[in-house]
Protein backbone atom coordinates (compact mmCIF):
# COMPACT_ATOMS: atom_id res chain seq x y z
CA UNK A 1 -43.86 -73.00 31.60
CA UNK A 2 -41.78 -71.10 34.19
CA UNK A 3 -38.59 -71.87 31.70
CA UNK A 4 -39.80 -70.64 28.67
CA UNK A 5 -41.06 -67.65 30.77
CA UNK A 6 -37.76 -67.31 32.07
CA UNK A 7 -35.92 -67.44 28.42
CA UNK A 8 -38.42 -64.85 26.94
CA UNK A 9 -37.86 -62.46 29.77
CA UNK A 10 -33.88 -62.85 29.01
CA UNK A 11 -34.38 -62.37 25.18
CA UNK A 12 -36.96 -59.24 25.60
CA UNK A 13 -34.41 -57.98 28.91
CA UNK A 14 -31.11 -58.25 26.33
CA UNK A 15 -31.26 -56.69 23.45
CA UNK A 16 -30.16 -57.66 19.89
CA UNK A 17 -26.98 -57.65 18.89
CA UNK A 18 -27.45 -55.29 16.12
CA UNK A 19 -29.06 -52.77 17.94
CA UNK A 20 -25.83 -52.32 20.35
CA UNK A 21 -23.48 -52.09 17.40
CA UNK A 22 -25.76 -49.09 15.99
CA UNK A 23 -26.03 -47.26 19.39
CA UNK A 24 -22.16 -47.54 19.67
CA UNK A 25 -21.82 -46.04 15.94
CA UNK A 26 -23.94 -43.50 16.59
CA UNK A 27 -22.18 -42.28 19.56
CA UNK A 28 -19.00 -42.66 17.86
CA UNK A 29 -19.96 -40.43 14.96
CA UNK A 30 -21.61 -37.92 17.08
CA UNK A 31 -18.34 -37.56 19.61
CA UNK A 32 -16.35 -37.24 15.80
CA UNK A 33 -18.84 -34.59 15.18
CA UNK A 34 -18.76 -32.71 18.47
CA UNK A 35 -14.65 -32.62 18.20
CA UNK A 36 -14.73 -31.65 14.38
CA UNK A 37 -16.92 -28.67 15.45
CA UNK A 38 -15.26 -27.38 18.38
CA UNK A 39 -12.08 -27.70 16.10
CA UNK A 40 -13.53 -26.10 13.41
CA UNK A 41 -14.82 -22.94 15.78
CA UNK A 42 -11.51 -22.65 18.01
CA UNK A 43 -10.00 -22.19 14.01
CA UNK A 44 -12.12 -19.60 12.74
CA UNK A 45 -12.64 -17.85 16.01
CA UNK A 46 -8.90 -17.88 17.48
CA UNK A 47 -6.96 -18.03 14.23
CA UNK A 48 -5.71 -14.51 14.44
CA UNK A 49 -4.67 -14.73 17.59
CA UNK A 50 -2.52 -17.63 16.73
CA UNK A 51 0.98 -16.61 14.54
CA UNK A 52 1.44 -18.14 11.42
CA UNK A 53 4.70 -19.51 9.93
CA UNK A 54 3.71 -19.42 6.30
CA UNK A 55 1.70 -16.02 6.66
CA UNK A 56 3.68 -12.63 7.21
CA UNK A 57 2.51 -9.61 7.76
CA UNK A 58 3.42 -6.89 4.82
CA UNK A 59 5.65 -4.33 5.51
CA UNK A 60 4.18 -0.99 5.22
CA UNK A 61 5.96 1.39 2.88
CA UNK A 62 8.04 3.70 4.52
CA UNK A 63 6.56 7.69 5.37
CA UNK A 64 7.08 9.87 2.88
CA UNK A 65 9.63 12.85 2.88
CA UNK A 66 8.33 15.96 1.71
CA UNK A 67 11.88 18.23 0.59
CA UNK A 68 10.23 21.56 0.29
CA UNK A 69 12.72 24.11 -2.14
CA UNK A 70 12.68 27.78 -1.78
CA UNK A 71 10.00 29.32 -4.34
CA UNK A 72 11.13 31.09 -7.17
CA UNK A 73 10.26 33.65 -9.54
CA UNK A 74 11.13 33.51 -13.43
CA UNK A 75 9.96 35.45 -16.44
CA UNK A 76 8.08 33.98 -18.50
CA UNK A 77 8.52 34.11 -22.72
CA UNK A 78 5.57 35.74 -24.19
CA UNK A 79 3.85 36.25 -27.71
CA UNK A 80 2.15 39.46 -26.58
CA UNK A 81 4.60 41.92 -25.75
CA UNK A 82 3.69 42.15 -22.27
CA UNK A 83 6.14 40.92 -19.33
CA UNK A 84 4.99 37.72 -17.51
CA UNK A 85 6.01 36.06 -14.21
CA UNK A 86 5.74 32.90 -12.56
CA UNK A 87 6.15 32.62 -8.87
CA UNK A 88 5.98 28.62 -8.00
CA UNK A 89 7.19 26.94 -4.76
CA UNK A 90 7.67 23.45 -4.62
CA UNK A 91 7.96 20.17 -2.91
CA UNK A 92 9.42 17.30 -3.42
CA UNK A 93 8.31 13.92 -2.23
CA UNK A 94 10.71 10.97 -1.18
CA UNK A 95 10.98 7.74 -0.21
CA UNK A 96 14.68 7.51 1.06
CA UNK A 97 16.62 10.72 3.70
CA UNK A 98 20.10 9.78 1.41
CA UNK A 99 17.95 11.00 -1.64
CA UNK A 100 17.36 14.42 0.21
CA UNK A 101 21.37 14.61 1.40
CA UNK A 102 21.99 14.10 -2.03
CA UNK A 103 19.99 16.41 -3.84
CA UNK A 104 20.44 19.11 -0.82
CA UNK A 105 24.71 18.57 -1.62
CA UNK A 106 23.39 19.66 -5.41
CA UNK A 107 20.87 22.25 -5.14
CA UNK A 108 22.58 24.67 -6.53
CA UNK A 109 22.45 22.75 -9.75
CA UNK A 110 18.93 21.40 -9.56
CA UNK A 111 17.84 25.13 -8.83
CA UNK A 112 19.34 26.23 -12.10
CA UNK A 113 17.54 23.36 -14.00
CA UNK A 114 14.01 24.38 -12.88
CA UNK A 115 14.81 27.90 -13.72
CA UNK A 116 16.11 27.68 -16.94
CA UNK A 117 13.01 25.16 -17.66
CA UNK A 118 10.64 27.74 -16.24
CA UNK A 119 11.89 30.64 -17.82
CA UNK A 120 11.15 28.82 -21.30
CA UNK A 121 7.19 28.43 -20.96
CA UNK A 122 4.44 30.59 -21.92
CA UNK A 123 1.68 31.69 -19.93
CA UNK A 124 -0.40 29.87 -21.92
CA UNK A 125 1.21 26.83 -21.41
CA UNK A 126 0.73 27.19 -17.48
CA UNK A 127 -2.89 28.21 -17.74
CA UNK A 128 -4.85 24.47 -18.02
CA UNK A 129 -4.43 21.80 -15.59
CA UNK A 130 -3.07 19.66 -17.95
CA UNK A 131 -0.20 21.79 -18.37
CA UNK A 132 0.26 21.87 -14.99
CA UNK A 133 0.90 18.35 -14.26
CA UNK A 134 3.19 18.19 -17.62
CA UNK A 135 5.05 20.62 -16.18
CA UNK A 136 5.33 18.53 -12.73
CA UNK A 137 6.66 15.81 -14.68
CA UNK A 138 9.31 17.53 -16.49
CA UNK A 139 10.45 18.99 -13.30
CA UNK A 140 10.72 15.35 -11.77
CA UNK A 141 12.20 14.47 -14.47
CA UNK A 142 14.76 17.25 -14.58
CA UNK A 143 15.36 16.51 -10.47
CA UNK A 144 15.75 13.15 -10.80
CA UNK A 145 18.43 13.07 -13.84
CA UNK A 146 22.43 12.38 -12.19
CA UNK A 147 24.17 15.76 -11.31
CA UNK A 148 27.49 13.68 -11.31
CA UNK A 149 28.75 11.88 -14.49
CA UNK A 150 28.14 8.17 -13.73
CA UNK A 151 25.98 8.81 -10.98
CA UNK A 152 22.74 7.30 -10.26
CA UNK A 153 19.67 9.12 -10.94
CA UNK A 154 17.92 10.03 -7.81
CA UNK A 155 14.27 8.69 -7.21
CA UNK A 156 11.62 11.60 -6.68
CA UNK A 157 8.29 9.97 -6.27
CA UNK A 158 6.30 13.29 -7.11
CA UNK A 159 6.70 16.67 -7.33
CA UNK A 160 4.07 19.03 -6.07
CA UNK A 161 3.23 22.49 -6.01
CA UNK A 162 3.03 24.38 -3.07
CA UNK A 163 2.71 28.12 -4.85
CA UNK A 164 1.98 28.83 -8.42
CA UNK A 165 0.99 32.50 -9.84
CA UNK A 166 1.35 33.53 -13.13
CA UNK A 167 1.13 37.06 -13.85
């Protein structure tokens, strides 16, 4: 009796074979587990910290250069008799400092442009806000055309309005 005591203690003592194999799997996964998450927070936590080879940064576009011109004062063509000015200042705004050395070596000639476009509008055409901003972009487009024969056009971005009266 004592043996077959004996051999049941040692069976109920050990235990089965297939319960170590599932106690070592189940560690295993749950050590996978643990490292997948504290990968998975370091990456989502510390990633922008880290530099990346494939991601740049944009570039951000350069400041703008706001080329103010002297105001000036036309006459205006008008329907009814009466004499009509226009007194308009404005600015220009660029992206590049060899665009304003450029059109500063020509302003002579770019001042004569917006005149003689001023001087051929009517009051009325001056009066809406939609005439307005046509106007604006005939002037840029009157800047930006080449002063020299050949030359390249120079690149206003806007033109903008820092006086305008019409009386």
């Amino acid at each position: 009796m004592a043996t077959t005591t004996a051999a049941q203690q040692q069976q109920a003592a050990a235990p089965a074979p297939g319960k170590i194999k599932r106690i070592i799997v189940i560690t295993i996964i749950a050590i996978i587990a643990a490292l997948g998450a504290a990968a998975g927070m370091y990456f989502f936590l510390l990633k922008d910290g880290m530099p990346h080879a494939s991601a740049s940064t944009p570039v951000p576009p350069p400041a703008p250069i706001f080329f103010a011109l002297e105001p000036m004062t036309v006459n205006l063509q008008s329907d009814d008799g009466n004499m009509h000015y226009l007194r308009v200042g404005l600015s220009l705004k660029l992206t590049d400092p060899k665009v304003q050395e450029q059109l500063t070596e020509h302003m002579p000639e770019i001042r004569s442009r917006i005149l003689l476009a001023l001087s051929n509008k009517k009051p009325d055409d001056l009066a809406t806000l939609d005439g307005k901003h046509a106007l604006a972009s005939e002037l840029k487009a009157l800047v930006e055309k080449p002063t020299d024969a050949g030359g390249a056009p120079a690149h206003v971005q806007d033109v903008l309005f820092t006086e305008f009266v019409v009386q």
